[in-house]
C-alpha atoms as a PDB file:
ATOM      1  CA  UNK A   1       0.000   0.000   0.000  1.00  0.00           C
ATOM      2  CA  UNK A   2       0.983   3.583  -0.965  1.00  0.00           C
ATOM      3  CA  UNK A   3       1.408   5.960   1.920  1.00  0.00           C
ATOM      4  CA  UNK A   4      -0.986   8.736   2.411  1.00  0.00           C
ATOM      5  CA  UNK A   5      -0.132  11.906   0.545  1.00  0.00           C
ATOM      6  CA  UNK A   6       0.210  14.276   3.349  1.00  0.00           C
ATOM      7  CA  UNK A   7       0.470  17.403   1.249  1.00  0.00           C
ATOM      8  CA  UNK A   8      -2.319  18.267  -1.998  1.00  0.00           C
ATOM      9  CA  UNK A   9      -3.764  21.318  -3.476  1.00  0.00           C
ATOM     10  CA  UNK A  10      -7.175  21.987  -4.342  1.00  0.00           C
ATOM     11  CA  UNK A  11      -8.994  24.660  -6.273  1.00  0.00           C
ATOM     12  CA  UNK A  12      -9.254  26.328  -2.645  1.00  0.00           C
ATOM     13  CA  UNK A  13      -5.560  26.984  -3.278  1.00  0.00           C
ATOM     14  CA  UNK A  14      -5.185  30.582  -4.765  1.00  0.00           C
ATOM     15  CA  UNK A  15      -2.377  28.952  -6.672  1.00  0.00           C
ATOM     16  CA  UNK A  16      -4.090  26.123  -8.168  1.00  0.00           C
ATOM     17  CA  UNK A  17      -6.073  27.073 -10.517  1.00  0.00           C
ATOM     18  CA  UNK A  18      -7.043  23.563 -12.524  1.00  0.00           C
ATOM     19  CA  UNK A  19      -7.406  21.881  -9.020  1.00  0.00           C
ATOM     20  CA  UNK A  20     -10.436  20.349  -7.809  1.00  0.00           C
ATOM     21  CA  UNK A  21     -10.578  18.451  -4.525  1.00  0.00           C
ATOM     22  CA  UNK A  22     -13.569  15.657  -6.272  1.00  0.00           C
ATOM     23  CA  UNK A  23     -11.473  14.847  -8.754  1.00  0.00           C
ATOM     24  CA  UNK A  24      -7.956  14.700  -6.140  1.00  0.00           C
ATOM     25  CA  UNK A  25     -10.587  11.957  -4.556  1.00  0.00           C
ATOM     26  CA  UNK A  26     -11.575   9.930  -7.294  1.00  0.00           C
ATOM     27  CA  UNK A  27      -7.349   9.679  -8.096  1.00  0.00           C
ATOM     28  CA  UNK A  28      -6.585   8.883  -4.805  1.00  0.00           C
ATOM     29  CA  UNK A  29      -9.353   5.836  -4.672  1.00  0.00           C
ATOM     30  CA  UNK A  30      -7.954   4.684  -8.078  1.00  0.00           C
ATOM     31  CA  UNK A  31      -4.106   4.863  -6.469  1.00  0.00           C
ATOM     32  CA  UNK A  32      -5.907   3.131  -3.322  1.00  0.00           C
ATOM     33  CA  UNK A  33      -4.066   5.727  -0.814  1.00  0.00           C
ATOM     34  CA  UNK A  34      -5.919   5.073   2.811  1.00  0.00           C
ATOM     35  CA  UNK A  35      -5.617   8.803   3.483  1.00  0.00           C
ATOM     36  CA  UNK A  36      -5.122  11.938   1.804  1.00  0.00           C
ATOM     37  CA  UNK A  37      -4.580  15.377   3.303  1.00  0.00           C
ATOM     38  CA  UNK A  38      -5.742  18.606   1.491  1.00  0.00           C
ATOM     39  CA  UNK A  39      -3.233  21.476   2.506  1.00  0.00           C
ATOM     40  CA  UNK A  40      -4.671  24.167   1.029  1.00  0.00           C
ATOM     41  CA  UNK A  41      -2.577  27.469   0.773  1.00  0.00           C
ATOM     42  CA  UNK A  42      -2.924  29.557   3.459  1.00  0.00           C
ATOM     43  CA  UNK A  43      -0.182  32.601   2.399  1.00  0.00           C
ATOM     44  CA  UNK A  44      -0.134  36.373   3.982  1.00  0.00           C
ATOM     45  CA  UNK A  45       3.634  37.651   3.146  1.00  0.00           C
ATOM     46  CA  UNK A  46       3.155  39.919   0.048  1.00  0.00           C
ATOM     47  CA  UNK A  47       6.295  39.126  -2.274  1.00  0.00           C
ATOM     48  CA  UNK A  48       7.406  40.706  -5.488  1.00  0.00           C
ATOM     49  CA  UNK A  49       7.097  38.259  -8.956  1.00  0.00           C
ATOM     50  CA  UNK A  50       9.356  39.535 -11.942  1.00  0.00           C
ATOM     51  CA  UNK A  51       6.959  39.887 -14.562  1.00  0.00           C
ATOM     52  CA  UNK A  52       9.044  39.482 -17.300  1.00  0.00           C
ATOM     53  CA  UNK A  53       9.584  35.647 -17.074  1.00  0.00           C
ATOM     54  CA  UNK A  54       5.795  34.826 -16.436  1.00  0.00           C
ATOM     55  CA  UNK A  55       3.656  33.207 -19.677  1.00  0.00           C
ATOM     56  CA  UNK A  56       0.905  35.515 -20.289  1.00  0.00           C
ATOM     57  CA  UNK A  57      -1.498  32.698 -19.155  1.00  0.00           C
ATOM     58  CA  UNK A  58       0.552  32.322 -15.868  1.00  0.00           C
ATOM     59  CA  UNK A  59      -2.239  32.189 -12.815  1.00  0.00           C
ATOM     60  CA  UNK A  60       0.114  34.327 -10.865  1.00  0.00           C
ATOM     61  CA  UNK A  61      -0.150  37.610 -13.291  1.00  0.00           C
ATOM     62  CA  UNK A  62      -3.770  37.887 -11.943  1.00  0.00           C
ATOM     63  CA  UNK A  63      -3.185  38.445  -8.322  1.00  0.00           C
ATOM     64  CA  UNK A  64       0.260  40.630  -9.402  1.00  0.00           C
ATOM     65  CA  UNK A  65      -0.260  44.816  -9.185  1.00  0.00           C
ATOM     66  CA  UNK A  66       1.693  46.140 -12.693  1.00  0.00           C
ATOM     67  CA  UNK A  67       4.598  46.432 -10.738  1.00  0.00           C
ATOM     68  CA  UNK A  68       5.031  42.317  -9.536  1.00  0.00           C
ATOM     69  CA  UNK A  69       3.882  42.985  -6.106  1.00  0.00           C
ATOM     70  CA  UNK A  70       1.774  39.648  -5.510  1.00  0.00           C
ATOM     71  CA  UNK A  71      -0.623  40.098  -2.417  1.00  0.00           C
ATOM     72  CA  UNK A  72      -1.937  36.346  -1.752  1.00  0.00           C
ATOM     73  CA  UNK A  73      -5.908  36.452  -2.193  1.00  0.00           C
ATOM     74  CA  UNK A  74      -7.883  35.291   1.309  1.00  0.00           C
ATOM     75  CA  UNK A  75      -8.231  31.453   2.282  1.00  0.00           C
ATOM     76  CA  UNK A  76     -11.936  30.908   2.047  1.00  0.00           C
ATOM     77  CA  UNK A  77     -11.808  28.279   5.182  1.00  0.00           C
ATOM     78  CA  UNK A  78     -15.151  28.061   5.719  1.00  0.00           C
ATOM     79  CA  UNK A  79     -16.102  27.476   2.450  1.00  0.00           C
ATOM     80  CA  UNK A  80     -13.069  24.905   2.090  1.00  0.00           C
ATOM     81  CA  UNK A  81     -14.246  22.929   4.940  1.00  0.00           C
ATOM     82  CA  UNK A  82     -17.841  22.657   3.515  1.00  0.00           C
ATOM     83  CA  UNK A  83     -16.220  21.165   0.345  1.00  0.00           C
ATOM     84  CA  UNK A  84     -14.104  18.676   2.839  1.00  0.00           C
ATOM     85  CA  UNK A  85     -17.523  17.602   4.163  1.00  0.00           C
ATOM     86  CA  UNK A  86     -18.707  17.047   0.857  1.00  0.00           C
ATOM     87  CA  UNK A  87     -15.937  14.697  -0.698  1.00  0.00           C
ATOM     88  CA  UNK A  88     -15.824  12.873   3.087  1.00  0.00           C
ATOM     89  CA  UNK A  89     -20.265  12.009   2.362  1.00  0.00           C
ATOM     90  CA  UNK A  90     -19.310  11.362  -1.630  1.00  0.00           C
ATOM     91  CA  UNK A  91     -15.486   9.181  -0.986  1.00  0.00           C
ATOM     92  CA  UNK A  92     -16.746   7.015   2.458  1.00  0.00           C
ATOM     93  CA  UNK A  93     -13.551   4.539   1.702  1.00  0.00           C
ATOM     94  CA  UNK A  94     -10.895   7.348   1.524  1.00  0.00           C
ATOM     95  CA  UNK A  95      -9.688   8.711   4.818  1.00  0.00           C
ATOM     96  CA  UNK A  96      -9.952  12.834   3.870  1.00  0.00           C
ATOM     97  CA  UNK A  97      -7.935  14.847   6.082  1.00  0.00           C
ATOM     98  CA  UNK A  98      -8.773  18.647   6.605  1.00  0.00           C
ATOM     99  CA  UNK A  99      -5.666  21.161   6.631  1.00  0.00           C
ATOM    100  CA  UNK A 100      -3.745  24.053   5.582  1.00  0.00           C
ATOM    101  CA  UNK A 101       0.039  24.361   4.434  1.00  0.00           C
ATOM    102  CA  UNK A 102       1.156  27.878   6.251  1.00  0.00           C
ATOM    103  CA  UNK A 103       3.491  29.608   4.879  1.00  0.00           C
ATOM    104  CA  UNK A 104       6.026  31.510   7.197  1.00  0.00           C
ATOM    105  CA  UNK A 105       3.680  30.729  10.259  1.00  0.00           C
ATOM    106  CA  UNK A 106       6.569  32.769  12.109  1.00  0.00           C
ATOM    107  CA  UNK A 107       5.361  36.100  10.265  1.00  0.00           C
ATOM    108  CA  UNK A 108       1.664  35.737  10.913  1.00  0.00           C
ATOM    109  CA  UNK A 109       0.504  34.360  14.248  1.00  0.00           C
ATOM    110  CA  UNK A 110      -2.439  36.550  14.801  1.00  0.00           C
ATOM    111  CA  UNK A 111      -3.726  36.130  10.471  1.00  0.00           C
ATOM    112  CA  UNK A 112      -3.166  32.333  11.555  1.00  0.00           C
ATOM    113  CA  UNK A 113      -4.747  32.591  14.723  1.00  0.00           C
ATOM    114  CA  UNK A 114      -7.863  33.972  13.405  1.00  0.00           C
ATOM    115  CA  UNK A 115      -8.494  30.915  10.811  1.00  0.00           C
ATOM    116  CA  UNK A 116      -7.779  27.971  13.426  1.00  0.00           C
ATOM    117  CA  UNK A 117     -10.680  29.458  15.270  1.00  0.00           C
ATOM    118  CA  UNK A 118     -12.988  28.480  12.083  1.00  0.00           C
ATOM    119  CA  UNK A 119     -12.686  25.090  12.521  1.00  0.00           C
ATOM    120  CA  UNK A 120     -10.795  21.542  12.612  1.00  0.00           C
ATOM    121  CA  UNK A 121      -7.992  21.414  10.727  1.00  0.00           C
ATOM    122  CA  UNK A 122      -6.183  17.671  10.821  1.00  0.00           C
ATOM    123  CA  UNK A 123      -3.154  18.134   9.127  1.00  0.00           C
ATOM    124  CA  UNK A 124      -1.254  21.623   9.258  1.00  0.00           C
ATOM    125  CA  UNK A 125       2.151  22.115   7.506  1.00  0.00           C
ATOM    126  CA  UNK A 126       4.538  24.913   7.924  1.00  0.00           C
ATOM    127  CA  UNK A 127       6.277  26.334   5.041  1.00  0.00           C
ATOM    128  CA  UNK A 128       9.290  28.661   4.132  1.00  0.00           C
ATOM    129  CA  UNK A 129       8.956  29.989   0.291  1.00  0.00           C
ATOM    130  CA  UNK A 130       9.888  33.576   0.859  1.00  0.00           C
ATOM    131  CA  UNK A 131      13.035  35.407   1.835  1.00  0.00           C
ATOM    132  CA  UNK A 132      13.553  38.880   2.402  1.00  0.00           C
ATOM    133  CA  UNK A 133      15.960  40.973  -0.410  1.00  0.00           C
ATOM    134  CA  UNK A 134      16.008  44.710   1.046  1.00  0.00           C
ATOM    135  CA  UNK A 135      12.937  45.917   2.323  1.00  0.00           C
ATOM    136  CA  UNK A 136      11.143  43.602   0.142  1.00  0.00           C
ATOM    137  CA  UNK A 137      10.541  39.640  -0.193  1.00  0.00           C
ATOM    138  CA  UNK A 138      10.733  37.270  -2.930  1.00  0.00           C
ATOM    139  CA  UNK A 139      10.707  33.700  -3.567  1.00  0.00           C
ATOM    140  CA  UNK A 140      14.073  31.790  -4.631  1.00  0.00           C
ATOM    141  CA  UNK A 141      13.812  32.701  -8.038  1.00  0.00           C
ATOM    142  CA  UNK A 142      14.069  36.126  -7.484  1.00  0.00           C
ATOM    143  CA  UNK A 143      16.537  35.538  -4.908  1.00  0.00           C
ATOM    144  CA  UNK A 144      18.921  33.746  -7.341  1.00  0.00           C
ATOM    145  CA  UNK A 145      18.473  36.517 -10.020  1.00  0.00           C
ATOM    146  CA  UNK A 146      19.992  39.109  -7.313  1.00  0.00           C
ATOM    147  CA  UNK A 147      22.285  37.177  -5.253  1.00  0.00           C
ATOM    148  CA  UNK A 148      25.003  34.313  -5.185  1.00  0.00           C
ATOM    149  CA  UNK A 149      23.110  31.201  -5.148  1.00  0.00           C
ATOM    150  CA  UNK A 150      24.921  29.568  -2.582  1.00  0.00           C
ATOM    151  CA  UNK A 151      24.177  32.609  -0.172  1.00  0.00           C
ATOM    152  CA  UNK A 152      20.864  32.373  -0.628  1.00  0.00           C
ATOM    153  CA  UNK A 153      20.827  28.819  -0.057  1.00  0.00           C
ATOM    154  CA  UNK A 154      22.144  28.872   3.285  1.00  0.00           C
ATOM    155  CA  UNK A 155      19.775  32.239   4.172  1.00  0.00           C
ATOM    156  CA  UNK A 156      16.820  29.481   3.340  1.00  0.00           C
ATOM    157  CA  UNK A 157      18.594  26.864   5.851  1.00  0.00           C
ATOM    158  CA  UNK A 158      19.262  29.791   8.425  1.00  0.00           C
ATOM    159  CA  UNK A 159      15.388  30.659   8.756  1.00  0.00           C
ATOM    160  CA  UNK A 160      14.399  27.166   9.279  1.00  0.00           C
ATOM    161  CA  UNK A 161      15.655  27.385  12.885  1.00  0.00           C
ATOM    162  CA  UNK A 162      13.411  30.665  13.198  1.00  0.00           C
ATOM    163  CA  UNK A 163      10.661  29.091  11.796  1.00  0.00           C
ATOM    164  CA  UNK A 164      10.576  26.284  13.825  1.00  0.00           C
ATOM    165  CA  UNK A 165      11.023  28.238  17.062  1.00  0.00           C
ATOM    166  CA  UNK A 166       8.584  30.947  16.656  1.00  0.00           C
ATOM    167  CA  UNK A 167       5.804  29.204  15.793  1.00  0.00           C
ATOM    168  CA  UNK A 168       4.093  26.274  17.407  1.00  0.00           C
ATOM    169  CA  UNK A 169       1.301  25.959  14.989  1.00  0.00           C
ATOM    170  CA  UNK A 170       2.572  23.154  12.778  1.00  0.00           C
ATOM    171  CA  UNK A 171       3.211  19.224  12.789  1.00  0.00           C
ATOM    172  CA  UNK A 172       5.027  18.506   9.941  1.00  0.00           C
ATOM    173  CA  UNK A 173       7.834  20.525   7.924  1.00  0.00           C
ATOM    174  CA  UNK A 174       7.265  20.686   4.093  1.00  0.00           C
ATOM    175  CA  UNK A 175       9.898  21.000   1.667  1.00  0.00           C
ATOM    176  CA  UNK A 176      13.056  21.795   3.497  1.00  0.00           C
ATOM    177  CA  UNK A 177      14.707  21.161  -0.175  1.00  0.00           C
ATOM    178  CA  UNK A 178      12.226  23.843  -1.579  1.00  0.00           C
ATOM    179  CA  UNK A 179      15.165  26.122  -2.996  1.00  0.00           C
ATOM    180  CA  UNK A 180      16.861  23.735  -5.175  1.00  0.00           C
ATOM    181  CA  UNK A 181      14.172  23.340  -7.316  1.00  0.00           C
ATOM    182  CA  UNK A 182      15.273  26.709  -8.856  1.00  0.00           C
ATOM    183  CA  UNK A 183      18.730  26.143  -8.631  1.00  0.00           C
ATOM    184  CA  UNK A 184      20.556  28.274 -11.309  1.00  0.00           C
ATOM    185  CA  UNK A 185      23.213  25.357 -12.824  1.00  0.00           C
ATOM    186  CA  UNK A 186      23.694  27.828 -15.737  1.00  0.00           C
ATOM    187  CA  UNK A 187      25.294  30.785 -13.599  1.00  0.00           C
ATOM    188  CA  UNK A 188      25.989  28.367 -10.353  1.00  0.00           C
ATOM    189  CA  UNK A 189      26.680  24.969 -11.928  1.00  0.00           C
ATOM    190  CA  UNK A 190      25.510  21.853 -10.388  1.00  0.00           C
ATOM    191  CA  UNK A 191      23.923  21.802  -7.123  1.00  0.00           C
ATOM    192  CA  UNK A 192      26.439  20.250  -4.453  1.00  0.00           C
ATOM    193  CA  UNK A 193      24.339  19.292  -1.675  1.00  0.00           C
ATOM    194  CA  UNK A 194      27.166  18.049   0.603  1.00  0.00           C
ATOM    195  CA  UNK A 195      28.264  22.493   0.006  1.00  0.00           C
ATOM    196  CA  UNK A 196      25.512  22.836   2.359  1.00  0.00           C
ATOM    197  CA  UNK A 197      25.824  19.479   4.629  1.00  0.00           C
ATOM    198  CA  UNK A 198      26.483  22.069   7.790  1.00  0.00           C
ATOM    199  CA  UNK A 199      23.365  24.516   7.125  1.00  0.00           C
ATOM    200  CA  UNK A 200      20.868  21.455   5.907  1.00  0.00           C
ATOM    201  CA  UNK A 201      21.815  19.695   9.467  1.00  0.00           C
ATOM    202  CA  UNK A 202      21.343  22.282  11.684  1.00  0.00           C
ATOM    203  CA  UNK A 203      17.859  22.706  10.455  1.00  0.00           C
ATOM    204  CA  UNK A 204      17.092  19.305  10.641  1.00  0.00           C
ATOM    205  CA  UNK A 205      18.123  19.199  14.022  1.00  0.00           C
ATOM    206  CA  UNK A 206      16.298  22.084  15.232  1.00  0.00           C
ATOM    207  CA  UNK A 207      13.313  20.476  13.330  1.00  0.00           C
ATOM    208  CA  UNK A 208      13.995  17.467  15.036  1.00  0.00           C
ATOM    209  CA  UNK A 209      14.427  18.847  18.724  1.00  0.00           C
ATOM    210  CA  UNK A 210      11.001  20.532  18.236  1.00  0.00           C
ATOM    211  CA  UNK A 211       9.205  16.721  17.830  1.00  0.00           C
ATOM    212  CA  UNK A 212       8.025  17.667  14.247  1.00  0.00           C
ATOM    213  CA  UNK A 213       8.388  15.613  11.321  1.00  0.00           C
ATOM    214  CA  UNK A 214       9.507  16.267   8.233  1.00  0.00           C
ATOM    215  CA  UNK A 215       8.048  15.719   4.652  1.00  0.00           C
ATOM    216  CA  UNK A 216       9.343  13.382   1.834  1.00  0.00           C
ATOM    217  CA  UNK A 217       8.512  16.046  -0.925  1.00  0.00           C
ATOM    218  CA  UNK A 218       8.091  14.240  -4.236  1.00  0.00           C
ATOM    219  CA  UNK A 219       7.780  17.138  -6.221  1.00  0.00           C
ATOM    220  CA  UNK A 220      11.550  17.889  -6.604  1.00  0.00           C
ATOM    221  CA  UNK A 221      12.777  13.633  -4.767  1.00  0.00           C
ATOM    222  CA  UNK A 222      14.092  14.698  -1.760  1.00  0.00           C
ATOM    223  CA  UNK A 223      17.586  13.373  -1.596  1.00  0.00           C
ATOM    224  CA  UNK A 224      18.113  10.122   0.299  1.00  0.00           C
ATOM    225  CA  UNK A 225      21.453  12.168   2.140  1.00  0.00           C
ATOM    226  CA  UNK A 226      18.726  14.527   3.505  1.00  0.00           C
ATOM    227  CA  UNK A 227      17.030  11.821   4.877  1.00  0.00           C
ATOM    228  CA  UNK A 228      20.016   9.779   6.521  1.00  0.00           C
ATOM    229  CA  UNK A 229      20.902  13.684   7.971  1.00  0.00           C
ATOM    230  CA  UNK A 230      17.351  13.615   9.285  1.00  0.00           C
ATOM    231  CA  UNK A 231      18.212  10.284  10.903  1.00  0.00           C
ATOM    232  CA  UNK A 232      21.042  10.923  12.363  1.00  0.00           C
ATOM    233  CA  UNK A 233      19.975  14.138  13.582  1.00  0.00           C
ATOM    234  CA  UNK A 234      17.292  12.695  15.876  1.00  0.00           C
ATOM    235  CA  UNK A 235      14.459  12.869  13.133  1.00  0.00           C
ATOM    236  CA  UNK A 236      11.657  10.352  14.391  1.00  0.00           C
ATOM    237  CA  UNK A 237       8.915  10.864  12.090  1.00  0.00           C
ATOM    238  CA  UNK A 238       8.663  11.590   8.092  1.00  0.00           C
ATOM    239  CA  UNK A 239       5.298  12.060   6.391  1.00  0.00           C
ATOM    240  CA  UNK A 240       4.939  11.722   2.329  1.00  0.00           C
ATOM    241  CA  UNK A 241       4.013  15.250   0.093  1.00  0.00           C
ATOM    242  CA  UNK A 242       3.198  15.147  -3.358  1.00  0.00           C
ATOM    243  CA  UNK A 243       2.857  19.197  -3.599  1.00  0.00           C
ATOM    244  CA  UNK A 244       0.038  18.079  -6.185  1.00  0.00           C
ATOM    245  CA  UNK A 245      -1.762  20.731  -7.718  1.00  0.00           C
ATOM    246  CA  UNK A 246      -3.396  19.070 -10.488  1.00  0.00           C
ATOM    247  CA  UNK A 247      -5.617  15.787  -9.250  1.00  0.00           C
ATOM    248  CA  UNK A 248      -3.037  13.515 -11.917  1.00  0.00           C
ATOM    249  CA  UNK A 249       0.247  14.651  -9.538  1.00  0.00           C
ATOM    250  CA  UNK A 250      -1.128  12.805  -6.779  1.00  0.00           C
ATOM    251  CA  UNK A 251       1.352  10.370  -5.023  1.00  0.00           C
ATOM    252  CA  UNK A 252       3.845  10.808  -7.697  1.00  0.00           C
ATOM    253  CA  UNK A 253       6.874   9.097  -7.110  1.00  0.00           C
ATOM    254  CA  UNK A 254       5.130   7.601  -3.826  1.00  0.00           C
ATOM    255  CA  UNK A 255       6.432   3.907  -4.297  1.00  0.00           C
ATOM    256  CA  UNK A 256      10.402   4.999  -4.402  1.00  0.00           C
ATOM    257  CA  UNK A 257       9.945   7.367  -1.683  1.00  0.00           C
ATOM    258  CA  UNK A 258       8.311   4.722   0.719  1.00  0.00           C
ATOM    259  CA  UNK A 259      11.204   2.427  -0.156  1.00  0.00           C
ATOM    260  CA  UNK A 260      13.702   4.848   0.686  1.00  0.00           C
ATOM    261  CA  UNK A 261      11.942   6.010   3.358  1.00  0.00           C
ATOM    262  CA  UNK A 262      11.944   2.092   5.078  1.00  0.00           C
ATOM    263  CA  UNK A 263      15.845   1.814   3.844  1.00  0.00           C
ATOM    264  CA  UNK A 264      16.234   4.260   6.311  1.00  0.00           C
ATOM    265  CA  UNK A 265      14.509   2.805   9.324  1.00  0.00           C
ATOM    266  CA  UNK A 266      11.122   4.622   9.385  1.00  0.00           C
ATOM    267  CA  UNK A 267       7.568   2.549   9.299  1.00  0.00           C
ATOM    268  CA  UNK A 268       3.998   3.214   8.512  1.00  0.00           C
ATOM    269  CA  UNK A 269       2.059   3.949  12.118  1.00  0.00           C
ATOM    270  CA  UNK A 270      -1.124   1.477  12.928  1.00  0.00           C
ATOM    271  CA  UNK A 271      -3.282   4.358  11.496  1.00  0.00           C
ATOM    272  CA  UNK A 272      -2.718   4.578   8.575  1.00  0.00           C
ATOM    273  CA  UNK A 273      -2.350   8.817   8.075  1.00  0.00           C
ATOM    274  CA  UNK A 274       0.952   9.224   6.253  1.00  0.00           C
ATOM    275  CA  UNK A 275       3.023   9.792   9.638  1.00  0.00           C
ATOM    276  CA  UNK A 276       5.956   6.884   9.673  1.00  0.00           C
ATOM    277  CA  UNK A 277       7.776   6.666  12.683  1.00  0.00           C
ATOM    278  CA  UNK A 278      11.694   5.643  13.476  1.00  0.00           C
ATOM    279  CA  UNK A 279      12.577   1.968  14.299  1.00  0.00           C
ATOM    280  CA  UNK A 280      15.510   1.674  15.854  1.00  0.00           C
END
């Protein structure tokens, strides 16, 4: 059996515009996942986009002002968690878990806050996809096109501590490899990971000290090093993330990322709900 995919966008994700949480359901039955977790995003930093590389059809020129400035439109929870109720009556054999994927939680306790009081949320994953570049913030792309790539790699592994420790909000720690899917090879060259082996297990150790686990993102493989690093960090829990946002990305790459996941000494819990715990 697959593991549950701990980490899927809907069409209640401003950036997912072809999602729809029915259709997520009806792939997940075909894949026969027992769970799936819908972690909508839930976004209040305001970060600049450079214009000039988007496709005219890009989803993200519609919430941009002329100028790039992209100002992440309002999580509808309420009417999110009416839809979970929905697919939970329609998909009865698929375990359908209610949640949010926060990004910087440590920037926006009281916007946070506010939402957990609308209702039960079952899975909620903290994120880091913006870094500040003067007054201003961008995502690593636009990090990259300003700075050394290998500085802003370990500015991404130095706010992982902060994250973790100013926010309590969160159970599981998406992406930690999020950068290096824009990694410049034509101005940088290759990505070394073992450059960054220092940076990559402090974070992992902070994340680890804090009794969260940490996501398998199979959007860009997370590494197998990464994972060994989490090990031998004190890591005692993993969950699986597809980072789908269309329902066919679901679970992709699912089967190698369980195996490696077992090479490595972590099991599937009695429950069933993506979280695999340590065996020593």
């Amino acid at each position: 059996m697959l593991p549950a995919d701990s980490h899927v966008h809907s069409e209640w994700s401003w950036d997912a515009p072809l999602g729809s949480m029915e259709r997520t359901c009806e792939k997940a039955v075909e894949l026969g996942l027992p769970a799936i977790a819908f972690t909508e995003h839930v976004d209040h930093t305001v970060w600049m986009v450079n214009l000039d590389v988007l496709h005219p059809d890009d989803h993200l020129a519609t919430v941009c002002s002329p100028d790039g400035e992209l100002t992440p439109p309002r999580f509808d929870a309420a009417g999110y968690l009416e839809a979970i109720e929905r697919c939970r009556e329609r998909f009865p054999e698929l375990r359908i878990l209610s949640g949010m994927e926060l990004g910087e939680p440590h920037r926006h306790a009281e916007e946070i806050a506010k939402l957990l009081a609308v209702g039960q949320f079952d899975r909620l994953i903290g994120s880091l996809h913006c870094l500040p570049i003067g007054d201003r913030y961008t995502e690593p792309p636009g990090q990259f096109a300003r700075r050394p790539a290998a500085e802003v790699m370990r500015d991404y592994l130095a706010e992982i501590p902060r994250l973790i420790e100013q926010s309590e909000v969160f159970t599981v720690l998406a992406h930690i490899d999020y950068p290096i899917r824009y990694w410049p090879a034509e101005q940088a060259g290759p990505f070394d990971l073992l450059e960054f082996e220092e940076e990559f297990r402090h974070a992992l150790w902070v994340t680890a000290e804090s009794g969260r686990a940490l996501e398998i993102s199979t959007r860009l493989p997370l590494h197998s090093t990464i994972l060994r690093w989490w090990r031998e960090e004190g890591g005692q829990a993993v969950t699986f993330g597809s980072d789908a946002h269309l329902p066919s990305a679901v679970a992709q790459g699912f089967k190698e990322a369980a195996h490696m996941a077992e090479a490595h000494g972590f099991r599937p819990g009695k429950d069933l709900l993506g979280i695999w715990g340590r065996v020593d």
